[in-house]
Protein backbone atom coordinates (compact mmCIF):
# COMPACT_ATOMS: atom_id res chain seq x y z
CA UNK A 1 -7.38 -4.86 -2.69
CA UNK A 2 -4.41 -4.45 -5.02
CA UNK A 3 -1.14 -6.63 -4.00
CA UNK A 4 1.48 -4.75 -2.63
CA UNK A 5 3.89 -5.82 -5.25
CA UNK A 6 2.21 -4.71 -8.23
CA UNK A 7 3.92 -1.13 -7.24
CA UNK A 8 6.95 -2.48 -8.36
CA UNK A 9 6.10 -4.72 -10.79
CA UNK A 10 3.85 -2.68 -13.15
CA UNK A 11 4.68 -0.23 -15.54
CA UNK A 12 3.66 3.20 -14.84
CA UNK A 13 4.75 6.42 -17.19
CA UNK A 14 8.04 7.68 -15.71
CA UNK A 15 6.53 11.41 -16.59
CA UNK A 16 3.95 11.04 -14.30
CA UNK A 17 6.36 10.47 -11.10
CA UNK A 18 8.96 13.29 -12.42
CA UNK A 19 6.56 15.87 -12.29
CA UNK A 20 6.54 15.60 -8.36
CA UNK A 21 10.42 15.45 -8.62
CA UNK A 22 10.31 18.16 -10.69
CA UNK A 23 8.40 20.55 -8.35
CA UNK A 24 10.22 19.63 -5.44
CA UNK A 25 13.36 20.25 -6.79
CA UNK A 26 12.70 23.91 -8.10
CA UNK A 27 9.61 25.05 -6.09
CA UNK A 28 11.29 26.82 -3.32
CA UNK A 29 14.04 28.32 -5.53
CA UNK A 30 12.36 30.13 -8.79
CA UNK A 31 8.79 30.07 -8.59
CA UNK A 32 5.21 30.29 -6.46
CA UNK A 33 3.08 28.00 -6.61
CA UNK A 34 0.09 30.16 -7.61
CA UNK A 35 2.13 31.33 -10.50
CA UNK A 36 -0.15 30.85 -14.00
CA UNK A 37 1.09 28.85 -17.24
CA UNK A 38 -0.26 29.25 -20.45
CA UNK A 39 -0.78 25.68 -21.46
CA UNK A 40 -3.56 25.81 -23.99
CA UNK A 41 -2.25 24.75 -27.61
CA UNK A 42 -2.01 21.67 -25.62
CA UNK A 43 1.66 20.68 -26.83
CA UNK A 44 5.05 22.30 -26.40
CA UNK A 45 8.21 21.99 -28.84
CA UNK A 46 11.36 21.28 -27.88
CA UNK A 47 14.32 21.05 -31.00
CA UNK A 48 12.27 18.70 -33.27
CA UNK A 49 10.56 17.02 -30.32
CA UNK A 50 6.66 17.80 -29.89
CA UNK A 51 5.36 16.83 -25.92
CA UNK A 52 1.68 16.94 -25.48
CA UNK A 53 -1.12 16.82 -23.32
CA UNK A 54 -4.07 15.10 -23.19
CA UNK A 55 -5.99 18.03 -23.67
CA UNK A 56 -5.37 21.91 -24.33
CA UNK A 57 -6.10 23.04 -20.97
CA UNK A 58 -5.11 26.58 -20.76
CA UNK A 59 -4.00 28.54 -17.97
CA UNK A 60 -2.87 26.41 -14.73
CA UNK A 61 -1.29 27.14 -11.40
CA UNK A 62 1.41 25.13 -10.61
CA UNK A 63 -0.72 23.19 -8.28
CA UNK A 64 -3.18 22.05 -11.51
CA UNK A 65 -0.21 20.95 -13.48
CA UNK A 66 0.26 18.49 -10.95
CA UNK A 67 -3.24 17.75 -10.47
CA UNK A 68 -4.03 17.66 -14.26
CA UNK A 69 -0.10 16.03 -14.94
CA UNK A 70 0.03 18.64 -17.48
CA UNK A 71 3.16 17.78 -19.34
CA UNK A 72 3.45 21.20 -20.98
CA UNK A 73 3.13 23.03 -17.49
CA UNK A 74 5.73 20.59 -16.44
CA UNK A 75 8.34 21.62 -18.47
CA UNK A 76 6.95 25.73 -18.48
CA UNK A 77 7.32 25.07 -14.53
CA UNK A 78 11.34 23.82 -15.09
């Protein structure tokens, strides 16, 4: 069993957690949640910032973004 205090005492990828912010924020406002993103180079560019994946996926629903914590459909989805 994993001590309830290693929630706040490890280090977890802030990326991860936003995505859920992320979709709860602009879900309901913009987009379904069955709506595809092209994800497959596998990275996105933003100014001279590259984000990436861990793998080219392709196309996702919103719902395998989060499932997959696709950081390209992440920030296709905002």
């Amino acid at each position: 069993m994993v001590p309830p205090q290693r929630a706040v005492q490890e280090v977890y990828e802030p990326g991860s957690t936003f995505k859920i912010v992320t979709a709860g924020r602009r879900s309901r406002r913009t987009r379904h949640p069955a709506q595809m993103f092209d994800v497959s180079p596998g990275y996105v560019r933003i100014g001279s910032r590259r984000v990436d994946d861990v793998h080219a996926y392709g196309l996702l629903s919103f719902t395998d973004v989060i499932v997959k914590s696709s950081n390209v459909g992440a920030i296709k989805w905002a």
